[in-house]
PDB file of N, CA and C in Angstrom:
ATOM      1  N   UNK A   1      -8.731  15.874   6.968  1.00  0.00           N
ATOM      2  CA  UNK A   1      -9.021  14.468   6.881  1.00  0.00           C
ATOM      3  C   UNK A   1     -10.191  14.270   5.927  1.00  0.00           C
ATOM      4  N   UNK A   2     -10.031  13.784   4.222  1.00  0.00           N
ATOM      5  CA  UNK A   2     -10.875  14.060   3.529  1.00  0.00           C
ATOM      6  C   UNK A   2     -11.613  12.566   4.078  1.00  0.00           C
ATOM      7  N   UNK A   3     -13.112  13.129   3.962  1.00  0.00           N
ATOM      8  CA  UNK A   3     -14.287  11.768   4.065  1.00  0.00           C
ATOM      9  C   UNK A   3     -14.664  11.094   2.714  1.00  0.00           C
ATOM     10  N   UNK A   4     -14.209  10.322   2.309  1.00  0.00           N
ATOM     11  CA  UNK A   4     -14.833   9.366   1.123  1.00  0.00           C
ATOM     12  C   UNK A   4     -16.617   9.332   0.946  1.00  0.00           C
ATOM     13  N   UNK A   5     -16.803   8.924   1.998  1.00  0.00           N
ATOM     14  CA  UNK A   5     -18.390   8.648   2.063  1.00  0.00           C
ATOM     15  C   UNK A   5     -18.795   8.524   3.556  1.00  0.00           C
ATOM     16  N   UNK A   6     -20.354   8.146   3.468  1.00  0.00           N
ATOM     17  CA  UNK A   6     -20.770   8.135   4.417  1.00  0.00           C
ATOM     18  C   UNK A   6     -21.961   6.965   4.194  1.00  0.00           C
ATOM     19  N   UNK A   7     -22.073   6.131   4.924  1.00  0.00           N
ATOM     20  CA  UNK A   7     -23.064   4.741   4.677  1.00  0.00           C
ATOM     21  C   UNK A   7     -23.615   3.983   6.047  1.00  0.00           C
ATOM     22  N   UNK A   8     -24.500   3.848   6.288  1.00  0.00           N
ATOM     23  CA  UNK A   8     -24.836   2.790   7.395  1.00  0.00           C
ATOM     24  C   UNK A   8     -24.455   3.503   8.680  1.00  0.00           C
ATOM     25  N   UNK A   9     -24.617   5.174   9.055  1.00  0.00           N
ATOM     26  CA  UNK A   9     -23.771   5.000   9.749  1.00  0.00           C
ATOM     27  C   UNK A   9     -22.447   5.629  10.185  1.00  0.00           C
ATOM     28  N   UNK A  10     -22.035   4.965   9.211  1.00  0.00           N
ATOM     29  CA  UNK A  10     -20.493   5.027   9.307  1.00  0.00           C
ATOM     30  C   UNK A  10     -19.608   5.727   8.683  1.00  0.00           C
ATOM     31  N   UNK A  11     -19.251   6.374   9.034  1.00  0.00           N
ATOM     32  CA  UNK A  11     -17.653   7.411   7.656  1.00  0.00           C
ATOM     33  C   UNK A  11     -16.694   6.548   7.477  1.00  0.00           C
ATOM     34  N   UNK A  12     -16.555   6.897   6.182  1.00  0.00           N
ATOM     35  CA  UNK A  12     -14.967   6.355   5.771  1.00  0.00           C
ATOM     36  C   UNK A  12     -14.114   7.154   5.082  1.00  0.00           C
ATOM     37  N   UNK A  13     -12.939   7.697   6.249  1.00  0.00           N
ATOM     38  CA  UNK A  13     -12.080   8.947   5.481  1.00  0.00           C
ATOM     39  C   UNK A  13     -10.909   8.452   5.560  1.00  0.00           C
ATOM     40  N   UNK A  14      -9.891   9.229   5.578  1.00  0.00           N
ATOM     41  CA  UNK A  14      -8.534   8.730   5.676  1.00  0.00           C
ATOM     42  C   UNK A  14      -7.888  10.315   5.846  1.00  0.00           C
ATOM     43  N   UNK A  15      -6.741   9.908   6.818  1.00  0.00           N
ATOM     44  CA  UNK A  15      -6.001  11.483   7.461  1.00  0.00           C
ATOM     45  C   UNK A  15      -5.133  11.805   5.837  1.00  0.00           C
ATOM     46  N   UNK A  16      -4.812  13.398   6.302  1.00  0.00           N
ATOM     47  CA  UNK A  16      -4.084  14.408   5.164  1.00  0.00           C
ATOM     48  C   UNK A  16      -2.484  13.304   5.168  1.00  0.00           C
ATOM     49  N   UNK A  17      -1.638  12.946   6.190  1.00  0.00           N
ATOM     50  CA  UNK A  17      -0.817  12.551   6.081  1.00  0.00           C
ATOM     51  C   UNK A  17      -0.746  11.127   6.446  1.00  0.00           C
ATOM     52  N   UNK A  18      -1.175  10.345   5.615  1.00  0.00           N
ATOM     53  CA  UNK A  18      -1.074   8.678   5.584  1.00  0.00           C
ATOM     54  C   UNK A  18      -0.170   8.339   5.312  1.00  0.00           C
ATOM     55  N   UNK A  19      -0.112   6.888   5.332  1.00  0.00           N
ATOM     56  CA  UNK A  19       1.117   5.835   4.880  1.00  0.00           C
ATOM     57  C   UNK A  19       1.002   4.712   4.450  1.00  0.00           C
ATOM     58  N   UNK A  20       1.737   3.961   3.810  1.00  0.00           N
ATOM     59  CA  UNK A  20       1.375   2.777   3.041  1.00  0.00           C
ATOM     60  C   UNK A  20       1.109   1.692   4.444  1.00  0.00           C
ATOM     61  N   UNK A  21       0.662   0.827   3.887  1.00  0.00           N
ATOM     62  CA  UNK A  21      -0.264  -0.107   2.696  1.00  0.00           C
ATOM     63  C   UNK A  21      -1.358   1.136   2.355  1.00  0.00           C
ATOM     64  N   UNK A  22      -2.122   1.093   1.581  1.00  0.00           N
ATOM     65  CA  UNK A  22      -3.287   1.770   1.593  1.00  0.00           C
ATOM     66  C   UNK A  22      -4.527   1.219   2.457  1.00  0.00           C
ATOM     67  N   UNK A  23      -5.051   2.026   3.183  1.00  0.00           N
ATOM     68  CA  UNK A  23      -6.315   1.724   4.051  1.00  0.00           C
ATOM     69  C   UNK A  23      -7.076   3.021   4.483  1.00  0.00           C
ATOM     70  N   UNK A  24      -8.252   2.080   5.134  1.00  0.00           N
ATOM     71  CA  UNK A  24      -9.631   3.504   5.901  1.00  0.00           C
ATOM     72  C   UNK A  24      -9.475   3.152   6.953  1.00  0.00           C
ATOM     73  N   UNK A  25     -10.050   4.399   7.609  1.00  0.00           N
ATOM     74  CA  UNK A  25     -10.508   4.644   8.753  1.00  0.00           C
ATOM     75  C   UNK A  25     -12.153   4.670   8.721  1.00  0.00           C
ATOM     76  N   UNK A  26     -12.675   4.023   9.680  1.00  0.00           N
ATOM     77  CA  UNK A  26     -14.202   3.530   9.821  1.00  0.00           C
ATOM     78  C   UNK A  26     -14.513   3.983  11.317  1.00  0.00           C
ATOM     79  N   UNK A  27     -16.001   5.365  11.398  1.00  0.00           N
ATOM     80  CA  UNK A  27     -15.954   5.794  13.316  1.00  0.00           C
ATOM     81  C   UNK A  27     -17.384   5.699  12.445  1.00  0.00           C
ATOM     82  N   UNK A  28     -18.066   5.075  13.554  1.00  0.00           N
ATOM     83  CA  UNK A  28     -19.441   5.101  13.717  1.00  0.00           C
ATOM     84  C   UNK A  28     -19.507   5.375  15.191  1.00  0.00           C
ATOM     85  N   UNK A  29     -21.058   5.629  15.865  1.00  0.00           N
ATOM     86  CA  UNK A  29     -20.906   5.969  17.199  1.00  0.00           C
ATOM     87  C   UNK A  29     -20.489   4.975  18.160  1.00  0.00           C
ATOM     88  N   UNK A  30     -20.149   4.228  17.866  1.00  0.00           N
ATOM     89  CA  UNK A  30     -19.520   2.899  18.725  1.00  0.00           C
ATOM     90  C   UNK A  30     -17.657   3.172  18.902  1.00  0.00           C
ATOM     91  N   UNK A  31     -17.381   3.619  17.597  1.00  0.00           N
ATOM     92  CA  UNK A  31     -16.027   3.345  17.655  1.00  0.00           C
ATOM     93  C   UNK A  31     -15.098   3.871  16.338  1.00  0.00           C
ATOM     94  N   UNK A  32     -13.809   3.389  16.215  1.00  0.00           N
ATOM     95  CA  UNK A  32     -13.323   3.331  15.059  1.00  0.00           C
ATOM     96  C   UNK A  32     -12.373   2.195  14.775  1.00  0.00           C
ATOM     97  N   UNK A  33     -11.986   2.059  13.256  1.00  0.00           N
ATOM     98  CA  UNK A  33     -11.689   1.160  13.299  1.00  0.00           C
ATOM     99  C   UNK A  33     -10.839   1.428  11.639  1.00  0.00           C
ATOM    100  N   UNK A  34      -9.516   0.374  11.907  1.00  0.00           N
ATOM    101  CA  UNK A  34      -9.114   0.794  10.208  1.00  0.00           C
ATOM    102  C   UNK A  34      -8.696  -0.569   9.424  1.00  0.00           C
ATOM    103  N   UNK A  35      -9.272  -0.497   8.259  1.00  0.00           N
ATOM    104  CA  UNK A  35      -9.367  -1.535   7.165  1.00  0.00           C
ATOM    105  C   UNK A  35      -7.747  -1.241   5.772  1.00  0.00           C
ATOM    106  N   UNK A  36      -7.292  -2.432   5.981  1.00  0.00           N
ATOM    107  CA  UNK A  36      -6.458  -2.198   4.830  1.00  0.00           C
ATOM    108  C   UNK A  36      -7.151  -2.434   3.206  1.00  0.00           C
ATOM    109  N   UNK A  37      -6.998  -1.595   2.348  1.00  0.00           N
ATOM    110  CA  UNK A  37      -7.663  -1.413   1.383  1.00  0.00           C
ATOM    111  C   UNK A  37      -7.666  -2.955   0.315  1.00  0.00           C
ATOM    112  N   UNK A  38      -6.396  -3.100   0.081  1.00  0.00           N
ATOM    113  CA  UNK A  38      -6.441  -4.390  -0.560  1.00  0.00           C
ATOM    114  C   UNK A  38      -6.347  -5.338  -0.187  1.00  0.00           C
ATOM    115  N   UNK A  39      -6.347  -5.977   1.371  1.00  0.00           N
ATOM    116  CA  UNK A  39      -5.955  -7.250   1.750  1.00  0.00           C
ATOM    117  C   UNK A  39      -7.745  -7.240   2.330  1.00  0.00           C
ATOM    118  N   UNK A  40      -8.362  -6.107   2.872  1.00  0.00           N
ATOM    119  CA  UNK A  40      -9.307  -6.076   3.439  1.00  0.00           C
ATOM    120  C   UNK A  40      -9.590  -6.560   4.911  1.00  0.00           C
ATOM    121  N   UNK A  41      -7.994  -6.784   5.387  1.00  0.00           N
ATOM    122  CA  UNK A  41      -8.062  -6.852   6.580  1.00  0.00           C
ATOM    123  C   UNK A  41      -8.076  -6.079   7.565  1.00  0.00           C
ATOM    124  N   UNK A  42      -8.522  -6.569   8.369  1.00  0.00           N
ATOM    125  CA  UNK A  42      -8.780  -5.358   9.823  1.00  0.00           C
ATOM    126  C   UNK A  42      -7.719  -5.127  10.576  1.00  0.00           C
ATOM    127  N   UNK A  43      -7.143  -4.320  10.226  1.00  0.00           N
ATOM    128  CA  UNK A  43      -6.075  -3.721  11.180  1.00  0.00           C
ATOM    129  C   UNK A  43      -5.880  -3.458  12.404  1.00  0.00           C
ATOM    130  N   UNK A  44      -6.960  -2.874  13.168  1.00  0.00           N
ATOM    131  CA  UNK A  44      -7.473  -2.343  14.390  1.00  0.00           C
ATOM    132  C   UNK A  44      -8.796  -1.962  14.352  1.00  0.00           C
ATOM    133  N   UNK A  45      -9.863  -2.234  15.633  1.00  0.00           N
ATOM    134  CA  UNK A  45     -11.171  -1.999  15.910  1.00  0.00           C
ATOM    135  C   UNK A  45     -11.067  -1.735  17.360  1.00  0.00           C
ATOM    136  N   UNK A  46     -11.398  -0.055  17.439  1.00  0.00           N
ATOM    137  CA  UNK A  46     -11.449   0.151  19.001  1.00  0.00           C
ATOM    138  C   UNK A  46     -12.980   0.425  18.973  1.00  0.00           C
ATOM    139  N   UNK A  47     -13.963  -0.915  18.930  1.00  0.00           N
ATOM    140  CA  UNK A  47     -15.157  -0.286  19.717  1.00  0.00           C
ATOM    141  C   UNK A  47     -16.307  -0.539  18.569  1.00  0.00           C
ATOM    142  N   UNK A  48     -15.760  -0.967  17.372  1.00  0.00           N
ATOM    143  CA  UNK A  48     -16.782  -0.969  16.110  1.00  0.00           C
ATOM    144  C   UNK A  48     -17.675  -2.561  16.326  1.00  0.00           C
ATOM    145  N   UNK A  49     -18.914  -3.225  16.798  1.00  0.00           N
ATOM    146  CA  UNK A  49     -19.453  -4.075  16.914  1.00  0.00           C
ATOM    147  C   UNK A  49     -18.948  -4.686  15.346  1.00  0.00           C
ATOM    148  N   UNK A  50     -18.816  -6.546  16.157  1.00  0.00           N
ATOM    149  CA  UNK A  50     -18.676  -7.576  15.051  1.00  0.00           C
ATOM    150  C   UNK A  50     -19.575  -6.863  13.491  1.00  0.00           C
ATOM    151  N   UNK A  51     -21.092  -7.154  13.823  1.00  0.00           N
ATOM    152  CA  UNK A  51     -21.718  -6.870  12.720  1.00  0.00           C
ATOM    153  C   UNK A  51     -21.470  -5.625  11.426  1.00  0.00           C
ATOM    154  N   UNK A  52     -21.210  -4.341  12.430  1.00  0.00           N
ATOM    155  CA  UNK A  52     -20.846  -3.155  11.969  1.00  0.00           C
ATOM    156  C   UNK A  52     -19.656  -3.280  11.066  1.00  0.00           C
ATOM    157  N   UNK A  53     -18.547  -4.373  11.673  1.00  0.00           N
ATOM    158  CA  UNK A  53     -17.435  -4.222  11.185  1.00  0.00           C
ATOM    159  C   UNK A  53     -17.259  -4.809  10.026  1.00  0.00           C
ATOM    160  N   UNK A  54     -18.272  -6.063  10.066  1.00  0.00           N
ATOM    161  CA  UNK A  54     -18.253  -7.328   8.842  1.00  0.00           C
ATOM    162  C   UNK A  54     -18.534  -6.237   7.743  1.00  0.00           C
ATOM    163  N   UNK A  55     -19.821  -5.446   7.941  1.00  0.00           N
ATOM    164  CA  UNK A  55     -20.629  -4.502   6.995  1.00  0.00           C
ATOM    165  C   UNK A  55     -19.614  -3.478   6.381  1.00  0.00           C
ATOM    166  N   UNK A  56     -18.684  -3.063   7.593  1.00  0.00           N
ATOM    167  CA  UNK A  56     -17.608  -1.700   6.933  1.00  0.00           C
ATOM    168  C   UNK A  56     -16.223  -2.799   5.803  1.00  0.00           C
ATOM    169  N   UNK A  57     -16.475  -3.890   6.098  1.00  0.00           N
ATOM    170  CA  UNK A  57     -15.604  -4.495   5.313  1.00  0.00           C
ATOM    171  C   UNK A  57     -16.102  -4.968   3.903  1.00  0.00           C
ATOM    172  N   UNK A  58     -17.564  -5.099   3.956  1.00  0.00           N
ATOM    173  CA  UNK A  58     -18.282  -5.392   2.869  1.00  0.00           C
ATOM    174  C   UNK A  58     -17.998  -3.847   2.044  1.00  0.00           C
ATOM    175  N   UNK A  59     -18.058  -3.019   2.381  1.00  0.00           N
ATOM    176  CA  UNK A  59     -18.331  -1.756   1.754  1.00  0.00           C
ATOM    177  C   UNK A  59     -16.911  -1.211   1.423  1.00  0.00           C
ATOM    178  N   UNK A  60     -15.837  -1.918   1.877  1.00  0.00           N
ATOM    179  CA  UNK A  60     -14.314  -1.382   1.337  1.00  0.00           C
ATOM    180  C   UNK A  60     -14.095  -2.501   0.523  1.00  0.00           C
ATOM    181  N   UNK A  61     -14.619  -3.716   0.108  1.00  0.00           N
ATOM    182  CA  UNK A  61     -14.735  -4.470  -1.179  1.00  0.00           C
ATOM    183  C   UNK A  61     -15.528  -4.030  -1.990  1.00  0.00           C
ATOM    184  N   UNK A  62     -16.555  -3.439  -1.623  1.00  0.00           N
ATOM    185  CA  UNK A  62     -17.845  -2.771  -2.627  1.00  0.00           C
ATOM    186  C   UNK A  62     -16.807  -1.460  -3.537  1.00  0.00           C
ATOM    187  N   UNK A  63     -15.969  -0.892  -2.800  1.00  0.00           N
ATOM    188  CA  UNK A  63     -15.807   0.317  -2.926  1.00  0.00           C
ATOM    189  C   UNK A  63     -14.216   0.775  -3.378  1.00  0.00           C
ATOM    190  N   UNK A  64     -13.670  -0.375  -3.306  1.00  0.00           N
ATOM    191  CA  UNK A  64     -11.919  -0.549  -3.302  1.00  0.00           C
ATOM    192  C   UNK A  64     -12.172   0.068  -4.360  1.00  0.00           C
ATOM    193  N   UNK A  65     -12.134  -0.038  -5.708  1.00  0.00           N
ATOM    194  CA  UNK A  65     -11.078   0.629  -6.439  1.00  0.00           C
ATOM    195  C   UNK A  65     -11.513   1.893  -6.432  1.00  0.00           C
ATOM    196  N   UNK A  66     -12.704   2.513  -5.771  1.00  0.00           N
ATOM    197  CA  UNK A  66     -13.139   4.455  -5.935  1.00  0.00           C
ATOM    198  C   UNK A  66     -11.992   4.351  -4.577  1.00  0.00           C
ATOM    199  N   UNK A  67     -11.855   3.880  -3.670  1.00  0.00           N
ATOM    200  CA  UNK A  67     -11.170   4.422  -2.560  1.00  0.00           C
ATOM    201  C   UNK A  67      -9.522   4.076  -3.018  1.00  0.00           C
ATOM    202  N   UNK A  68      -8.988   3.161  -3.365  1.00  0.00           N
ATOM    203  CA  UNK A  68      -7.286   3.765  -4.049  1.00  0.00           C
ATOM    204  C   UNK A  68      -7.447   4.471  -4.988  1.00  0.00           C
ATOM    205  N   UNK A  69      -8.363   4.730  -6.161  1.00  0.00           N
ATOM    206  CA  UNK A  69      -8.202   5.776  -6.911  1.00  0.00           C
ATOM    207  C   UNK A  69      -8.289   7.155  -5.914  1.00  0.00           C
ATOM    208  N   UNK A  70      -8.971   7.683  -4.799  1.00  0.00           N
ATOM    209  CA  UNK A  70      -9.096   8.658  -4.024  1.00  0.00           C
ATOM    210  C   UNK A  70      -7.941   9.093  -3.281  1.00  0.00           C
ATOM    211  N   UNK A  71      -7.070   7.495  -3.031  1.00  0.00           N
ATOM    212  CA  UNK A  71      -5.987   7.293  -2.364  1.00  0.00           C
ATOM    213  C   UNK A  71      -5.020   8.195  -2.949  1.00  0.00           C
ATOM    214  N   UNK A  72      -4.921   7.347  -3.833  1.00  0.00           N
ATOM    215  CA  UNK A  72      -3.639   7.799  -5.096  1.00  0.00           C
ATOM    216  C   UNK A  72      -3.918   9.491  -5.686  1.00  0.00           C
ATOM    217  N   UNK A  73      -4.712   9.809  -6.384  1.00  0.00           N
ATOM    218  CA  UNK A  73      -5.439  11.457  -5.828  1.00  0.00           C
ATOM    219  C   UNK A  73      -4.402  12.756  -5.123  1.00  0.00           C
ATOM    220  N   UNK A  74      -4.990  11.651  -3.914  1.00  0.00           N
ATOM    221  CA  UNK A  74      -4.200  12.376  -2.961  1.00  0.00           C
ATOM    222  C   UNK A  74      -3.442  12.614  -2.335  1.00  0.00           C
ATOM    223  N   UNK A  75      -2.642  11.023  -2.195  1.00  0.00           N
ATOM    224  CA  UNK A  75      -1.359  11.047  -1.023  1.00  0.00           C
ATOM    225  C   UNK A  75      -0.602  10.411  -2.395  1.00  0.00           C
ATOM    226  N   UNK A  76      -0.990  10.534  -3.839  1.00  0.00           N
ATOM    227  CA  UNK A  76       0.187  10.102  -5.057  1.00  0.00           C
ATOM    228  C   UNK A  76       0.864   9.254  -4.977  1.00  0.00           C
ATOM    229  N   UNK A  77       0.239   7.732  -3.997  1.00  0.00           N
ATOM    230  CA  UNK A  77       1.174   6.595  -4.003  1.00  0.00           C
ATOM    231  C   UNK A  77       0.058   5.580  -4.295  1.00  0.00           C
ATOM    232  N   UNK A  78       0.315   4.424  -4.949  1.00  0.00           N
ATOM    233  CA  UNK A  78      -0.933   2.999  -5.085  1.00  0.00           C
ATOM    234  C   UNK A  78      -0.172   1.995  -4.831  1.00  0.00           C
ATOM    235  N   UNK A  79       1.217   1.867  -4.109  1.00  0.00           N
ATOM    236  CA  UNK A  79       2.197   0.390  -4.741  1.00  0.00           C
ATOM    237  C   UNK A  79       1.827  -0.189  -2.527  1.00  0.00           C
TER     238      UNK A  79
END
């Protein structure tokens, strides 16, 4: 499960065998939680506080195009 980064906190990796849409996975010690990459919507949050989550969403707009280029990389799909 490669880790993109690490910020605030929080990791943002994504598993060896994903699937489209493109998105992260976000675990800070509260929780996890996964963001779709280009709509930037929240998919699921088991446990990630409002604030934490607004912030992990700020940082997958900060960060979108290094994270589908990482995407594409690795699991060789962007559509």
């Amino acid at each position: 499960m490669p880790t993109l980064f690490e910020l605030f906190g929080m990791r943002f990796f994504f598993y060896s065998l994903e699937h489209l849409p493109i998105h992260v996975h976000v675990e800070n010690g509260d929780g996890r939680a996964k963001i779709n990459v280009k709509t930037l919507e929240i998919v699921e949050n088991q446990g990630i506080k409002p604030k934490d989550l607004k912030k992990a969403v700020q940082i997958v707009k900060i960060y979108q195009e290094d994270i589908i280029e990482k995407w594409t990389e690795y699991h060789g799909e962007d559509k």
